[in-house]
Every structure is written in C-alpha cells, then in structure tokens.
Protein backbone atom coordinates (compact mmCIF):
# COMPACT_ATOMS: atom_id res chain seq x y z
CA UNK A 1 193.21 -78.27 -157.07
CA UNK A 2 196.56 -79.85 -157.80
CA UNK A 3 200.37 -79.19 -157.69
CA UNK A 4 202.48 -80.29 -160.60
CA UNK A 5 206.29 -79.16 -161.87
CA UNK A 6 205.75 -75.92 -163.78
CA UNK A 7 205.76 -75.88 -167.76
CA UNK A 8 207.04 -73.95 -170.51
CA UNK A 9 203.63 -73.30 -171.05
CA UNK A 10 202.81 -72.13 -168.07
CA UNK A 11 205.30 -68.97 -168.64
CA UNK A 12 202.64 -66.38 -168.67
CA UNK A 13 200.59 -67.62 -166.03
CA UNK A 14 203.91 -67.63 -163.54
CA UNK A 15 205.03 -64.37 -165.21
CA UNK A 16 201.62 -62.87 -164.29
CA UNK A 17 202.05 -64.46 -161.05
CA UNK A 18 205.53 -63.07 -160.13
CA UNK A 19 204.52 -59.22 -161.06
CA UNK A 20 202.51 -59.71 -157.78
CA UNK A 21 205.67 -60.14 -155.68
CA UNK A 22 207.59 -57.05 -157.42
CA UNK A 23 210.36 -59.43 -158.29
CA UNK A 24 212.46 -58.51 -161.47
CA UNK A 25 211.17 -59.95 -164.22
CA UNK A 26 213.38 -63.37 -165.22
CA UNK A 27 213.14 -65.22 -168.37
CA UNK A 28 210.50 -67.54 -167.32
CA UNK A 29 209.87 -69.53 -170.34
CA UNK A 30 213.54 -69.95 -170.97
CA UNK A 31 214.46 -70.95 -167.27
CA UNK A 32 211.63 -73.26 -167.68
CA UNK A 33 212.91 -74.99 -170.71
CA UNK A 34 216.58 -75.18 -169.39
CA UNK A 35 216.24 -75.25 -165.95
CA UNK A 36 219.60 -74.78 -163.68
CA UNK A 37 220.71 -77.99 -161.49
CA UNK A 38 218.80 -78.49 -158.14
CA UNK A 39 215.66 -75.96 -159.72
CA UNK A 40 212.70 -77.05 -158.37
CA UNK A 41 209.48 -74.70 -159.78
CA UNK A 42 206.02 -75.90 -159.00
CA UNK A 43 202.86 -74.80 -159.50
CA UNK A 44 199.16 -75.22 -158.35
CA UNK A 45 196.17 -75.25 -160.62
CA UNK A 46 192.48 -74.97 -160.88
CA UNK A 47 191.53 -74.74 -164.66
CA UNK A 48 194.21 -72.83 -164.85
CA UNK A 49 197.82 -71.57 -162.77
CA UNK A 50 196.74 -69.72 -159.93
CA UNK A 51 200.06 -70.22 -157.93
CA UNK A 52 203.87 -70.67 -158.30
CA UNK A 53 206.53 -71.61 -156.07
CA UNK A 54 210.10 -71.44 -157.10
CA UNK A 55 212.97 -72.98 -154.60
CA UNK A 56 216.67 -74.30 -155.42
CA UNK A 57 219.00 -77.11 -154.03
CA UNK A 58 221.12 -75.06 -152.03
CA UNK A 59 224.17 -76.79 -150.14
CA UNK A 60 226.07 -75.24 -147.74
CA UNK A 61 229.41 -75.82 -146.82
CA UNK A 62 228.84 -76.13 -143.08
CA UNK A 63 226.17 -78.68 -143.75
CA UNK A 64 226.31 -82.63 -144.46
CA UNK A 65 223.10 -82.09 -146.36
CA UNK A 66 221.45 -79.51 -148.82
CA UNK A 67 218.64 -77.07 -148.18
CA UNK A 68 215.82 -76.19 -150.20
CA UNK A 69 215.55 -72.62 -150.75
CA UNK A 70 212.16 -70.53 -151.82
CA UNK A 71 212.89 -67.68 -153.95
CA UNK A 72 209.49 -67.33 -154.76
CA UNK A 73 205.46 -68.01 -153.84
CA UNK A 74 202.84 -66.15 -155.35
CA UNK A 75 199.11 -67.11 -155.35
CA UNK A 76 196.44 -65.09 -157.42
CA UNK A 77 194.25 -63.21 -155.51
CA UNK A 78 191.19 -65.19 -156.46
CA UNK A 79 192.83 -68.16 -154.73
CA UNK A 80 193.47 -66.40 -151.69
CA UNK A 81 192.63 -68.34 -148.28
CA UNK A 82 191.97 -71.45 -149.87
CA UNK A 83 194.35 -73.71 -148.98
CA UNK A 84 196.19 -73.18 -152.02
CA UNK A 85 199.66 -71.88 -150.50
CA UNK A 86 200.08 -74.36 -147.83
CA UNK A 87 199.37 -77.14 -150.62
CA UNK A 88 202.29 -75.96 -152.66
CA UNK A 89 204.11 -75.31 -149.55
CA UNK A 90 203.48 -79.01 -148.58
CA UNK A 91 204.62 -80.03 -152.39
CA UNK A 92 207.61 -78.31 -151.91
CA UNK A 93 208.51 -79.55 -148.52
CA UNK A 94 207.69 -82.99 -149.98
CA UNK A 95 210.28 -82.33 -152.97
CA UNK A 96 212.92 -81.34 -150.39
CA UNK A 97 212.41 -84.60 -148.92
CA UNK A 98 213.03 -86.18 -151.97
CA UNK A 99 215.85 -85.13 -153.01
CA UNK A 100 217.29 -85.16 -149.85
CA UNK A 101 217.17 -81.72 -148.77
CA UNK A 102 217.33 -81.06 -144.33
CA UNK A 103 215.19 -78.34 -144.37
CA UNK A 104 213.41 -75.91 -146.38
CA UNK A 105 214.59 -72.26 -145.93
CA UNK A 106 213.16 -68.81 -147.29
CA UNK A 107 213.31 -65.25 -146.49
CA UNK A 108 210.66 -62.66 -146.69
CA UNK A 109 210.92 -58.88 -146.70
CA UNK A 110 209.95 -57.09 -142.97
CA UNK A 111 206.72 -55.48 -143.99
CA UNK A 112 205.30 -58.60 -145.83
CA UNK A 113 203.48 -59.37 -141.84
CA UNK A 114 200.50 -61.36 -143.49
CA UNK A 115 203.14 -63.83 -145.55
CA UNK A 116 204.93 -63.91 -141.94
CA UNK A 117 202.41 -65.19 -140.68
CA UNK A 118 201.39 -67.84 -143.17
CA UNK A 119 205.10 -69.63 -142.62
CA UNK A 120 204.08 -69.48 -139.00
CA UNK A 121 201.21 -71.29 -139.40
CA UNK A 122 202.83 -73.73 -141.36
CA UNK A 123 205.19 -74.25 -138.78
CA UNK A 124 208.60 -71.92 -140.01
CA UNK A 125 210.10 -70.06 -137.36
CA UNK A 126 212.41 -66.82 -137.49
CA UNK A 127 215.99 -67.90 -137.91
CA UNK A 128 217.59 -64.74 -138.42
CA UNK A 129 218.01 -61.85 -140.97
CA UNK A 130 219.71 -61.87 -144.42
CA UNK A 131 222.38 -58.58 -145.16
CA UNK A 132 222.61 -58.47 -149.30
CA UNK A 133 224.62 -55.85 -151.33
CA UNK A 134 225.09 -55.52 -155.13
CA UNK A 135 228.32 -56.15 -156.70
C-alpha cells in the first residue's frame, strides 16, 4: 500500500469513494486538474484507489500559522481495518508539516461514533462544535 497526490485519473475511483460519505457530488476530475491554492488531495492505493483524503490550507486570522483542514476521508470497504486510514492520515499530517501548517483540523458529523473514534486513536481530541447555515 502507498499514498500519493491524487490524479485526474483517479476521478472515478475518488468519485466512487466520496458517494460513501453522502457528500455532494463535486467536479472531481476538474478540481483535480485545476486545483484551488493550499488543496491538498491524497490518496492510498493497492492495485487500485481504495482511499481518498481531501484537506485545504486554511489560515486563520487569529493564528500566526495556517491549519490543515480535512473535508474529506473515505476508505472502501474492502480496505477497512487495515491500516489504510491512519496511513493517509499520517500522509496528510506529514503534508501539513510541510507546508507549514500548526495543526491539522476536521469535523465529523455526531452519529459518525466509529470515525470518532478512529481520530481518537490517532491522537485528535474534541475541540468543540461547528454551527453552519446556508446563505
């Protein structure tokens, strides 16, 4: 298994991959070939794509530093348990580092107890809630 930057060919496979998480579907392939500034998309693979991680630079004003912020983190069913998560996880965090990021930042919806518990494991703590409303 290995973690790479994600691919415009890899649309399909991350497509496939976000339908998991019930997130509206973006325009993978064309994020992917035009990323925005600070988008940092990485995937795992085994033969094939069987997980994604999406996260942007995110820079606060309150903050001498950026963030890096997880949008996203799906792994295929098959690959469940494996190790594969915390690997991109650890990619990710590593990326932060890199581009000089203070911490690494995501939320994740109430019921979603088993993903709670994986960022527990991996050392993430509870640092509040987020309020969001449409405009």
């Amino acid at each position: 298994m290995r973690t790479r930057d994600a691919r415009v060919e890899d649309a399909a496979a991350i497509e496939a991959l976000l339908r998991l998480l019930d997130h509206e579907a973006a325009p993978v392939e064309a994020r992917l070939a035009s990323p925005l500034p600070g988008d940092v998309v990485l995937v795992a693979e085994r033969e094939r794509v069987v997980a994604v991680a999406a996260a942007a630079t995110f820079h606060a004003f309150e903050y001498p530093r950026p963030q890096l912020r997880v949008s996203a983190i799906a792994v295929a069913p098959t690959a469940r348990r494996s190790g594969v998560g915390r690997a991109l996880v650890r990619a990710l965090e590593a990326r932060a580092s890199a581009l000089g990021c203070f911490r690494v930042e995501l939320t994740s919806a109430h019921h979603l107890e088993p993903a709670h518990a994986f960022w527990r494991a991996l050392g993430y703590r509870d640092a509040g809630r987020r309020f969001v409303r449409g405009v």
